[in-house]
C-alpha atoms as a PDB file:
ATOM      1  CA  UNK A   1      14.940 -15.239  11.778  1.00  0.00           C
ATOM      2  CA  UNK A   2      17.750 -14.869   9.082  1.00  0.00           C
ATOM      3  CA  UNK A   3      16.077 -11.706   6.238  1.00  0.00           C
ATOM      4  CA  UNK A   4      15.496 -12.830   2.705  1.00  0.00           C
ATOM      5  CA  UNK A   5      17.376 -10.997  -0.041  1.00  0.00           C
ATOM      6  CA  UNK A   6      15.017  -9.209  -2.562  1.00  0.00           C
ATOM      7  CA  UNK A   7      15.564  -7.072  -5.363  1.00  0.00           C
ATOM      8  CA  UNK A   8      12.191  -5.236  -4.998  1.00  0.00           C
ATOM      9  CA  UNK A   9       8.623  -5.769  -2.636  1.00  0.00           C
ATOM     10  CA  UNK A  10       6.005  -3.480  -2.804  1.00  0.00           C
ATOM     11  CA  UNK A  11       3.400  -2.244  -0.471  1.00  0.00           C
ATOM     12  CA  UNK A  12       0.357  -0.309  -0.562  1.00  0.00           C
ATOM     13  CA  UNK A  13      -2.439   0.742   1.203  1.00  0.00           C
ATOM     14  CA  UNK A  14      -1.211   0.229   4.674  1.00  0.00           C
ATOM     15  CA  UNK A  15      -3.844   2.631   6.173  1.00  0.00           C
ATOM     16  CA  UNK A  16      -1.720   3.852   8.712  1.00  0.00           C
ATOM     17  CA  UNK A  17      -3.409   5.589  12.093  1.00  0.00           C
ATOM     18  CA  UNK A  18      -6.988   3.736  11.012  1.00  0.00           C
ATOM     19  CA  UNK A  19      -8.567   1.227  13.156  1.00  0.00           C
ATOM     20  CA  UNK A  20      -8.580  -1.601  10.697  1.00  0.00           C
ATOM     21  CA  UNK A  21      -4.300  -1.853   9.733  1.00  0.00           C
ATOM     22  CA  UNK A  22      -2.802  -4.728  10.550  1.00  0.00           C
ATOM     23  CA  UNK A  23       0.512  -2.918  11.502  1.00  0.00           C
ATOM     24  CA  UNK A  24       1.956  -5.562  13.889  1.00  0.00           C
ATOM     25  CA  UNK A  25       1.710  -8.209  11.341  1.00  0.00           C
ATOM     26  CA  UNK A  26       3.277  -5.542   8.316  1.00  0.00           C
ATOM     27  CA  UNK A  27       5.901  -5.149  11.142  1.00  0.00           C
ATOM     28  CA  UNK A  28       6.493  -8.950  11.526  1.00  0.00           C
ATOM     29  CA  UNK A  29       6.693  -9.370   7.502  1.00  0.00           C
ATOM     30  CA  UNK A  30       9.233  -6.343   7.383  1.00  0.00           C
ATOM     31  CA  UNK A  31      11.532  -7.409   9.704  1.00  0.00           C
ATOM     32  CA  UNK A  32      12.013 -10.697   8.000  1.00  0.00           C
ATOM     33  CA  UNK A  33      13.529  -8.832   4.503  1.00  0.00           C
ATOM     34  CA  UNK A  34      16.253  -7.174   3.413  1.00  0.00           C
ATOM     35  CA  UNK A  35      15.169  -5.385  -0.124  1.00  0.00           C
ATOM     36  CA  UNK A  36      17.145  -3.503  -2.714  1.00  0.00           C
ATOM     37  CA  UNK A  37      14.158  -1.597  -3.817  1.00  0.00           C
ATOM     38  CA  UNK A  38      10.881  -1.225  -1.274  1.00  0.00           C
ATOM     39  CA  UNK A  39       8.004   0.559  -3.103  1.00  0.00           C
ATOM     40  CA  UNK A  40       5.159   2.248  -0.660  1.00  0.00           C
ATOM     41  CA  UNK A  41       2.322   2.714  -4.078  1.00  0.00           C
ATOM     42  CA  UNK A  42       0.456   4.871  -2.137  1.00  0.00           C
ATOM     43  CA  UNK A  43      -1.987   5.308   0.995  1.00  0.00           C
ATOM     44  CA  UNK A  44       0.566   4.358   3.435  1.00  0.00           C
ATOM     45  CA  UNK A  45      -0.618   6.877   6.205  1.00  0.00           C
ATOM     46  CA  UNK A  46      -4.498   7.504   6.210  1.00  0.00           C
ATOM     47  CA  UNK A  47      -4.524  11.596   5.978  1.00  0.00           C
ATOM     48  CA  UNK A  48      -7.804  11.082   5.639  1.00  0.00           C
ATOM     49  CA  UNK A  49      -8.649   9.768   8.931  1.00  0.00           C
ATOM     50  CA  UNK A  50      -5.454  10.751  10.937  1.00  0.00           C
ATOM     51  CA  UNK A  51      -6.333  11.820  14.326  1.00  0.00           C
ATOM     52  CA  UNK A  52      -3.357  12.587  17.179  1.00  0.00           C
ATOM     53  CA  UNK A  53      -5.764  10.758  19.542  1.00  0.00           C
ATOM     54  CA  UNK A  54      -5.319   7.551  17.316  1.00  0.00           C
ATOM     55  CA  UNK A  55      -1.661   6.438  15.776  1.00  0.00           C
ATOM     56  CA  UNK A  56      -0.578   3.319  18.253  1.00  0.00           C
ATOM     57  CA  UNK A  57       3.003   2.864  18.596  1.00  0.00           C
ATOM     58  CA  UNK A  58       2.982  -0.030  16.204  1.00  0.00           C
ATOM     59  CA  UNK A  59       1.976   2.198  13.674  1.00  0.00           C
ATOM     60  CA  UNK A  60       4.737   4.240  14.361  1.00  0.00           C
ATOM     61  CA  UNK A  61       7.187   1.364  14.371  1.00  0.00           C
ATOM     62  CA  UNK A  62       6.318   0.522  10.616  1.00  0.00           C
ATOM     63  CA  UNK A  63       7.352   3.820   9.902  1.00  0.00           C
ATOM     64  CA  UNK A  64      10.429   3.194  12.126  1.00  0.00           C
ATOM     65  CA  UNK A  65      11.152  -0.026  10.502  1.00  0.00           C
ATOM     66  CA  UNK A  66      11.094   1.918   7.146  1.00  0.00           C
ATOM     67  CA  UNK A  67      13.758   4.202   8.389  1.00  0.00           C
ATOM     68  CA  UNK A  68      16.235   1.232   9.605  1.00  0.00           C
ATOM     69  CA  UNK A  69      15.853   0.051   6.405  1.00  0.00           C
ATOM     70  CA  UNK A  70      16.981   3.244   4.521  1.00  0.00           C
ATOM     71  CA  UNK A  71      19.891   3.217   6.594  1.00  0.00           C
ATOM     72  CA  UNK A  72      21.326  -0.214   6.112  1.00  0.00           C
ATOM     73  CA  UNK A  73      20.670   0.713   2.459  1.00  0.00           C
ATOM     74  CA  UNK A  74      17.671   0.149   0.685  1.00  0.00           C
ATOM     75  CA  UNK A  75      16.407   2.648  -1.370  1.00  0.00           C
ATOM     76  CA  UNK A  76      12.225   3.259  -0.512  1.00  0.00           C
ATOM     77  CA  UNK A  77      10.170   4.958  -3.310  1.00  0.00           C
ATOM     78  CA  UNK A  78       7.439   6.444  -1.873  1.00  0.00           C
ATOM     79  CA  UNK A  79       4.721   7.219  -4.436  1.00  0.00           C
ATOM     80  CA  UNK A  80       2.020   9.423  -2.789  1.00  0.00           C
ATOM     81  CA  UNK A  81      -1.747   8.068  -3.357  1.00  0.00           C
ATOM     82  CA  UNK A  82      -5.353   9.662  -2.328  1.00  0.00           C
ATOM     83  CA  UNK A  83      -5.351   9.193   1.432  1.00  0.00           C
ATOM     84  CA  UNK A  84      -1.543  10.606   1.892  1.00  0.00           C
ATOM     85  CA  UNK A  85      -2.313  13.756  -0.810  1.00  0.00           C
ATOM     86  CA  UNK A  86      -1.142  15.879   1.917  1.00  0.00           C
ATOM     87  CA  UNK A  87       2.381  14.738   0.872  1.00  0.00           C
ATOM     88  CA  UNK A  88       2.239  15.543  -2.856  1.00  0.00           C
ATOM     89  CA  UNK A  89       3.530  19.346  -2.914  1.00  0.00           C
ATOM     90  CA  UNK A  90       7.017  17.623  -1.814  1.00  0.00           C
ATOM     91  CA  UNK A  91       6.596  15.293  -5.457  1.00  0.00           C
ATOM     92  CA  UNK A  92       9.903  14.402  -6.450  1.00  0.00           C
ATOM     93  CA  UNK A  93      12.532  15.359  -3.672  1.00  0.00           C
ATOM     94  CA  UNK A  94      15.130  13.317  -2.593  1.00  0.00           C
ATOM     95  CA  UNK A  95      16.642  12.726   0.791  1.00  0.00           C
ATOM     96  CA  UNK A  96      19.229  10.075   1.218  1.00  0.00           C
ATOM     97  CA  UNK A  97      17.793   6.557  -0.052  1.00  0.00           C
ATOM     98  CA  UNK A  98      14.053   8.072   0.236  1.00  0.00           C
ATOM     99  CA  UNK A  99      12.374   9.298  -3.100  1.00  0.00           C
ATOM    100  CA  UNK A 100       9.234  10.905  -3.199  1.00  0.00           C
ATOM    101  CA  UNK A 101       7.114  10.933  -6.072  1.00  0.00           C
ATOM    102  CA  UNK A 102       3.502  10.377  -7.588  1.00  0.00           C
ATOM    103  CA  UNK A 103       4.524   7.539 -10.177  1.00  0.00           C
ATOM    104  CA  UNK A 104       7.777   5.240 -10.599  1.00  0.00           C
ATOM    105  CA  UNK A 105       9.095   3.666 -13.869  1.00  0.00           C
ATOM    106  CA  UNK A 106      11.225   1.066 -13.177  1.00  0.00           C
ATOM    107  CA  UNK A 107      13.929  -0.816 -15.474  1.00  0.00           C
ATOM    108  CA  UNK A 108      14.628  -4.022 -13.652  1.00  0.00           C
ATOM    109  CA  UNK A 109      16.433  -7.110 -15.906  1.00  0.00           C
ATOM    110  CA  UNK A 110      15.638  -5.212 -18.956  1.00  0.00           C
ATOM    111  CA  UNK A 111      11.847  -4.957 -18.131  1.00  0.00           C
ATOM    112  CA  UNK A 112      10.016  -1.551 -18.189  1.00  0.00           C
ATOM    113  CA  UNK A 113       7.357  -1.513 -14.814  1.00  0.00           C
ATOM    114  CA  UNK A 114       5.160   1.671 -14.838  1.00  0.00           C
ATOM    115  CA  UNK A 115       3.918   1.713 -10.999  1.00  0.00           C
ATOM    116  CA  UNK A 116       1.318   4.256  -9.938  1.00  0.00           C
ATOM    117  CA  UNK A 117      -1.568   4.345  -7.407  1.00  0.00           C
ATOM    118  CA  UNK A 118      -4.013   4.598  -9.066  1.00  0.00           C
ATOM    119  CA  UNK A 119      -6.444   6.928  -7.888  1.00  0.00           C
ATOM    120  CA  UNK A 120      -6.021   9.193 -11.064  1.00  0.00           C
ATOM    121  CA  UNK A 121      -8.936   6.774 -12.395  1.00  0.00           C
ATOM    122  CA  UNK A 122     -10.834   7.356  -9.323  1.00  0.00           C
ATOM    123  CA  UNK A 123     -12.805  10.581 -10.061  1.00  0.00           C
ATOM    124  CA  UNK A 124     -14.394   9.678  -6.484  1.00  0.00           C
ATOM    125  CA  UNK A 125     -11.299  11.384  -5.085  1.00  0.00           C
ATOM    126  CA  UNK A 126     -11.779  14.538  -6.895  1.00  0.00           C
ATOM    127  CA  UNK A 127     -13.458  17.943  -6.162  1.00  0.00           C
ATOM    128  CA  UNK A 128     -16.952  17.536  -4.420  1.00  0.00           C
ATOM    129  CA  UNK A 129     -16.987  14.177  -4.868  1.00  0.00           C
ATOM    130  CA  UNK A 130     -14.314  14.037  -2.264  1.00  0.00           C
ATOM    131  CA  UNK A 131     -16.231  14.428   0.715  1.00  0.00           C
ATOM    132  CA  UNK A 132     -18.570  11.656   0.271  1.00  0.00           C
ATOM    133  CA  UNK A 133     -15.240   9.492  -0.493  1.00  0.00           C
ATOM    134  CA  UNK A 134     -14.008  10.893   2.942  1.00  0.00           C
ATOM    135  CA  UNK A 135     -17.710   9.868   4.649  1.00  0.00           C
ATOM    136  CA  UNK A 136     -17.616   6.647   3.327  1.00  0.00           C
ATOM    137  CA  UNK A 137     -13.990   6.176   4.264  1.00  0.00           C
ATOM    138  CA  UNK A 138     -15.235   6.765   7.940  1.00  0.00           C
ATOM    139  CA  UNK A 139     -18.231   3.958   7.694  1.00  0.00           C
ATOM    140  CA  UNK A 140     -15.596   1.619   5.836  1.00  0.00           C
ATOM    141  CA  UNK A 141     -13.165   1.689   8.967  1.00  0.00           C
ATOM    142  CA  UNK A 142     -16.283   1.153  11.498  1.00  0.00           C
ATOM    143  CA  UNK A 143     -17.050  -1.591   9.147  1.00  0.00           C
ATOM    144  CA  UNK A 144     -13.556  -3.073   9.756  1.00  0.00           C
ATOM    145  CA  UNK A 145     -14.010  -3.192  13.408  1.00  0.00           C
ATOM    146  CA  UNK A 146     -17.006  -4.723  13.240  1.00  0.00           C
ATOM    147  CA  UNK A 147     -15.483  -7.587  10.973  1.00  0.00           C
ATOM    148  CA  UNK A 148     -12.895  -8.003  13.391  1.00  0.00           C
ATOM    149  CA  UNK A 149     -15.260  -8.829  16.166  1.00  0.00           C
ATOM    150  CA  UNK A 150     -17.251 -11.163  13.993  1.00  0.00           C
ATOM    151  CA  UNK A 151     -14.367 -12.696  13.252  1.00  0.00           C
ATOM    152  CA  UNK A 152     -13.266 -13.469  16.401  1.00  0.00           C
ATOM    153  CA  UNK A 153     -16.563 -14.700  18.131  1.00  0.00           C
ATOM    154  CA  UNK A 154     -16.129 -17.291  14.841  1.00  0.00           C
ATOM    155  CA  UNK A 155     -12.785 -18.391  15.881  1.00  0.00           C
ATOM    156  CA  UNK A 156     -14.077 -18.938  19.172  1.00  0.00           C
ATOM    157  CA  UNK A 157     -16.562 -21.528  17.699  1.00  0.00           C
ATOM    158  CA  UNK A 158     -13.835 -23.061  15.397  1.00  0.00           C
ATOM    159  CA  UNK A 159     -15.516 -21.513  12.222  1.00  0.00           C
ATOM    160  CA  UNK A 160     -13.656 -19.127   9.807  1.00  0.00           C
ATOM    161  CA  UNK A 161     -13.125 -15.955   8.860  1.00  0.00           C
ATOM    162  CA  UNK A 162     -15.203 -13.916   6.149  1.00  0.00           C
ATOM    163  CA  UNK A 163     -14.833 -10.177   4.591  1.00  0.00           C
ATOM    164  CA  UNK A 164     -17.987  -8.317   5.512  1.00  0.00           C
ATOM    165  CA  UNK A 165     -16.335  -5.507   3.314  1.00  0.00           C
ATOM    166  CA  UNK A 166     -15.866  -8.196   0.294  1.00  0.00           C
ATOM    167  CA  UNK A 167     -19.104  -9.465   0.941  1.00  0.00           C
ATOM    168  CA  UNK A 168     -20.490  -6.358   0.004  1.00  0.00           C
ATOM    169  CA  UNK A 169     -18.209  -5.090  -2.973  1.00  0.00           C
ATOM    170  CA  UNK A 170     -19.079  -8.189  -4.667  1.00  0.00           C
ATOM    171  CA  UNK A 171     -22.673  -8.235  -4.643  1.00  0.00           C
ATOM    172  CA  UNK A 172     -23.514  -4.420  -4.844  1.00  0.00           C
ATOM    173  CA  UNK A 173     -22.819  -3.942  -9.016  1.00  0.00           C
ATOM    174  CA  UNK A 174     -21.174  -0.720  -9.068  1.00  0.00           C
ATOM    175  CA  UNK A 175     -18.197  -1.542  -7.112  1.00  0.00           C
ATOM    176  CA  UNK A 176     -17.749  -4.710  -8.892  1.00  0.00           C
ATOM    177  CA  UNK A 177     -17.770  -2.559 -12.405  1.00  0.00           C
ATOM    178  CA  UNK A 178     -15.377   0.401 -10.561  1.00  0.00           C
ATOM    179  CA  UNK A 179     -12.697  -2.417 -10.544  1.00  0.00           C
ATOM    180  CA  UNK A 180     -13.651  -3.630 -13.908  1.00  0.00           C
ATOM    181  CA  UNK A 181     -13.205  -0.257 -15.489  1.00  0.00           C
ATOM    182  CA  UNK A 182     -10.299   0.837 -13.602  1.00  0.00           C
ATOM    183  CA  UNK A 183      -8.077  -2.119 -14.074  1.00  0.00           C
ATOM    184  CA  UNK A 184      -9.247  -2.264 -17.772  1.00  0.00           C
ATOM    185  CA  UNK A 185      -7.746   1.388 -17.781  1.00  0.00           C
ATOM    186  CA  UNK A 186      -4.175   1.146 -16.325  1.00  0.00           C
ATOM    187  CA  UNK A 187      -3.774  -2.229 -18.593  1.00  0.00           C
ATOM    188  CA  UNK A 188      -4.663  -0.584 -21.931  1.00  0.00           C
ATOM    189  CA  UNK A 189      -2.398   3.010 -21.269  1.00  0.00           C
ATOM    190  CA  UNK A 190       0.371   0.335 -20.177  1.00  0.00           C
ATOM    191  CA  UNK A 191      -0.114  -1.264 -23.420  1.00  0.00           C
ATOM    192  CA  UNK A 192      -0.221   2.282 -25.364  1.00  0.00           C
ATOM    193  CA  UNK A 193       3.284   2.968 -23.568  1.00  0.00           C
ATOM    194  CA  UNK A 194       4.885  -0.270 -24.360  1.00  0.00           C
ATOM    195  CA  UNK A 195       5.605  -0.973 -20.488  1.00  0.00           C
ATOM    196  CA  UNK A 196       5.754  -4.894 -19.811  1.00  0.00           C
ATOM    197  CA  UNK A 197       4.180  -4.398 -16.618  1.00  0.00           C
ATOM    198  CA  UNK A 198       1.691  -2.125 -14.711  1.00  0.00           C
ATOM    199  CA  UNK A 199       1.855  -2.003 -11.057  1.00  0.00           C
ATOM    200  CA  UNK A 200      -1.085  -0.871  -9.068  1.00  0.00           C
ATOM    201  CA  UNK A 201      -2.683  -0.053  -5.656  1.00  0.00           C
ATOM    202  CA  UNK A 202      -5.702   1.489  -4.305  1.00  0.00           C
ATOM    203  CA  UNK A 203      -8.762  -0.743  -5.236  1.00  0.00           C
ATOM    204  CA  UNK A 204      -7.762  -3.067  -2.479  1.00  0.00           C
ATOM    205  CA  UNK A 205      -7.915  -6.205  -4.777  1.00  0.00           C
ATOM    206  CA  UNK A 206      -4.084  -7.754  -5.177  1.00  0.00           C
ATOM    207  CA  UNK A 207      -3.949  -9.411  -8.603  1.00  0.00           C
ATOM    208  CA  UNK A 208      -1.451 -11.063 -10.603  1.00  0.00           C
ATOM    209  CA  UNK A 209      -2.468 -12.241 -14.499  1.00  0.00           C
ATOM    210  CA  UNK A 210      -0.777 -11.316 -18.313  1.00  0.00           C
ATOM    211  CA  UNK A 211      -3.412  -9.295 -20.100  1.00  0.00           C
ATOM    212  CA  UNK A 212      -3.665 -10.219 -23.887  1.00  0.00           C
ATOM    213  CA  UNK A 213      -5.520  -7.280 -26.578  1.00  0.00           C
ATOM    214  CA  UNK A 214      -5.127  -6.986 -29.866  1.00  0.00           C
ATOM    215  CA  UNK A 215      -3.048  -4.095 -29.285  1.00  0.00           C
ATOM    216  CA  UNK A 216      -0.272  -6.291 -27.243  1.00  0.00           C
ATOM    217  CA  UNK A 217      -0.037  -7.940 -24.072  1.00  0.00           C
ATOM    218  CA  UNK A 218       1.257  -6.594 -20.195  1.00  0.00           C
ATOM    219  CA  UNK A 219       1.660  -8.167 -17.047  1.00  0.00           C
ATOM    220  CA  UNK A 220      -0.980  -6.309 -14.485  1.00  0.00           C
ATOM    221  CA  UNK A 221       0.021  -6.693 -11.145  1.00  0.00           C
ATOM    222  CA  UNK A 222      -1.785  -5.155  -7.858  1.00  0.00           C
ATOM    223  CA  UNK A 223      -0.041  -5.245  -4.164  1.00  0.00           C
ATOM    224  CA  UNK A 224      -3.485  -5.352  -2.460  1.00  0.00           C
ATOM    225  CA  UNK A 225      -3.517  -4.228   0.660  1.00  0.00           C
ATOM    226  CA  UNK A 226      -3.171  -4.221   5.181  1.00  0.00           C
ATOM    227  CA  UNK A 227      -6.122  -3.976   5.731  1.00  0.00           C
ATOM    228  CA  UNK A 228      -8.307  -7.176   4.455  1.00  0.00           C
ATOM    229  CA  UNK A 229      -5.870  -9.029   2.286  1.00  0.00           C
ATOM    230  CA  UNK A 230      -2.603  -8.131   4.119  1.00  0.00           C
ATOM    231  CA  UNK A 231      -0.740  -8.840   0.878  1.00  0.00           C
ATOM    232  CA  UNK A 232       2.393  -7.614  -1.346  1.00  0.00           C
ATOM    233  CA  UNK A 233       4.660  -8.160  -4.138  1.00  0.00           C
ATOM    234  CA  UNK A 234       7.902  -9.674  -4.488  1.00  0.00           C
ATOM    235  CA  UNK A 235      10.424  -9.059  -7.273  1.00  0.00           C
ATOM    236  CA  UNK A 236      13.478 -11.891  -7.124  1.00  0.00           C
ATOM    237  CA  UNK A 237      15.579 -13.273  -9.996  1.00  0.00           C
ATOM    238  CA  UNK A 238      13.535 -11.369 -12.058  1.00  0.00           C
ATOM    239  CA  UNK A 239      10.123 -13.459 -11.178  1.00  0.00           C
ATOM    240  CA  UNK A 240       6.776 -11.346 -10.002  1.00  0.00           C
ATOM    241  CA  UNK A 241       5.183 -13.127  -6.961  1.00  0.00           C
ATOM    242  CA  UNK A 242       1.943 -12.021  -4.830  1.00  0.00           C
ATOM    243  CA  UNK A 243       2.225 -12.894  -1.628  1.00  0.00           C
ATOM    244  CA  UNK A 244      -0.421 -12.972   1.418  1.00  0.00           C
ATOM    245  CA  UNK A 245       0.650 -12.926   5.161  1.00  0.00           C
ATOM    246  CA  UNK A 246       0.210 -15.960   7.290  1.00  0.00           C
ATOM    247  CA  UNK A 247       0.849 -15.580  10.960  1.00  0.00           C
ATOM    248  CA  UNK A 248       2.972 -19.235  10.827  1.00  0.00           C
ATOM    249  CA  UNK A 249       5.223 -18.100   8.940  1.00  0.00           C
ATOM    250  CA  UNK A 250       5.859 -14.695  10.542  1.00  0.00           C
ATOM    251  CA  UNK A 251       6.703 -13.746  14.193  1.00  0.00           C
ATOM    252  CA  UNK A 252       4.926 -10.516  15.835  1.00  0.00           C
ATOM    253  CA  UNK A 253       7.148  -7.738  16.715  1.00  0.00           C
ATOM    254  CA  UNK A 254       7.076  -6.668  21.028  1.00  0.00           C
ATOM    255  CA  UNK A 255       6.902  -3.317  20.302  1.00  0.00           C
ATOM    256  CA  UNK A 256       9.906  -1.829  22.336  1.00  0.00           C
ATOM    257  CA  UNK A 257      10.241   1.893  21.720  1.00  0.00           C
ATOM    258  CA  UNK A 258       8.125   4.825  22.834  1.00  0.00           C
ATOM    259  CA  UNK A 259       6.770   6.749  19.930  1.00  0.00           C
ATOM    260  CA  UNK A 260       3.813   8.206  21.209  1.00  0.00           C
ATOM    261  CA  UNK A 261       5.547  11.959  21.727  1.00  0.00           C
ATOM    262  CA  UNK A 262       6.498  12.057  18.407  1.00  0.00           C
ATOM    263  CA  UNK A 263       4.353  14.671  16.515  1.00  0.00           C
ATOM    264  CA  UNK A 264       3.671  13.653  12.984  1.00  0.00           C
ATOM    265  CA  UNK A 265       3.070  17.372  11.451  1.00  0.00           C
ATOM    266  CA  UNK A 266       6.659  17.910  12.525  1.00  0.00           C
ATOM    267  CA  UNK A 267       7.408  14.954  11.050  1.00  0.00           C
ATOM    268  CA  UNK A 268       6.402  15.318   7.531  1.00  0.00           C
ATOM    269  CA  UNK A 269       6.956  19.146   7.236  1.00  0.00           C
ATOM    270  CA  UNK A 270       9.800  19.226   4.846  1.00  0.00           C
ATOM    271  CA  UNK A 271      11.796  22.706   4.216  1.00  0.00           C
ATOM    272  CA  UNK A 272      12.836  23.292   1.025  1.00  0.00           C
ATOM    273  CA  UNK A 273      16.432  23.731   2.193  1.00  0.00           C
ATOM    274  CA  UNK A 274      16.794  20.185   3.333  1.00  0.00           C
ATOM    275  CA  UNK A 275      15.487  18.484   0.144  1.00  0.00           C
ATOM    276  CA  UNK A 276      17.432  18.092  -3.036  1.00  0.00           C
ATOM    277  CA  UNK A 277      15.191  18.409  -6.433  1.00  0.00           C
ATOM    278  CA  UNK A 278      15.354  15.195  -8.628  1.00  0.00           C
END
């Protein structure tokens, strides 16, 4: 399969070393692109949930993958969200085409892009609070299995598939108004700042839509997520695009290499001699 040529995609909330990502089919959509830009927004390994018993090697090929494509020259932002936390006391270092940092602004065809998580809204991340995010992040992955084995006795009688996690989100009132409020947020600071667009993660909910106040107007655009929606953006020719995986289009990876011995503490635990400030 011959890589399309993009100026930017974006990813977030690939839930790496969790049950429910879908990293063979975020392998399959990687290998078919060839970015100037690739932006992780955040949540792309689960330190939430991360377990040394659990992190398959197709979960350590994505993060292979992401490597190869630093080397053949695209430049990966990597802006830290709620579930990788652990990473933020490295915020903005630099090594080689790999940036590290909690928020991005981006100048691209003399458009300003503000691009952040998110989970600054979320005060369910914060302080006490915390822990009952972290329970519920446990009963949301069990939840995934579950909807994965529903799913598949429907295929079996030619029926399709449903969100069990969407399901509820939608009809319980609260969550509904979390998204409400937070998107209703990031759109009216981008406005305050002048940006043209606001790029978000960490709600799980990949929109694309031009916002309109009285105060001005920005384009508020969310990458989703790999674990229900396995969805992303695409910047080319200047032109925003949300895009959702389809397993026609895209051919799954054999996973050839042996990652298993590699310890991920080591493999995160930056010294300050081998970083450069920003």
């Amino acid at each position: 399969m011959q890589k399309r040529t993009l100026d930017a995609a974006v990813l977030s909330d690939i839930h790496l070393g969790t049950y429910g990502c879908h990293a063979k089919e975020l392998l399959a959509f990687l290998k078919s692109i060839d970015p100037g830009i690739l932006i992780l927004n955040g949540d792309i390994i689960d330190g939430w949930a991360f377990s040394k018993k659990y992190f398959p090697e197709a979960h350590m090929a994505v993060i292979s993958e992401f490597f190869k494509m630093m080397k053949k020259g695209t430049k990966i932002i990597y802006i830290t969200g709620n579930h990788d936390e652990f990473l933020r006391k490295y915020t903005d270092i630099q090594m080689g085409n790999l940036l590290l940092t909690d928020k991005y602004l981006l100048e691209k065809n003399g458009k300003k892009h503000w691009i952040f998580h998110g989970d600054i809204f979320d005060h369910t991340t914060k302080g006490s609070a915390k822990i009952i995010a972290r329970i519920g992040g446990i009963g949301y992955d069990w939840l995934i299995l579950l909807n994965r084995a529903v799913n598949y006795m429907l295929k079996i009688f030619g029926k399709g598939k449903v969100s069990l996690s969407k399901k509820i989100k939608n009809s319980v009132k609260k969550a509904v108004k979390f998204i409400s409020d937070f998107e209703s947020k990031a759109i009216e600071l981008a406005i305050d700042h002048q940006y043209d667009y606001v790029i978000c993660g960490h709600i799980h909910q990949p929109s694309d839509r031009i916002i309109t106040t009285e105060k001005g107007s920005v384009h508020y655009l969310n990458s989703g997520d790999w674990i229900e929606n396995l969805s992303w953006l695409e910047l080319e020719k200047g032109q925003w695009t949300l895009n959702f995986y389809d397993e026609k289009k895209y051919r799954k990876q054999k996973i050839k290499i042996k990652e298993k011995a590699i310890d991920l503490n080591d493999f995160f635990r930056f010294q300050k001699e081998d970083v450069a400030t920003v």
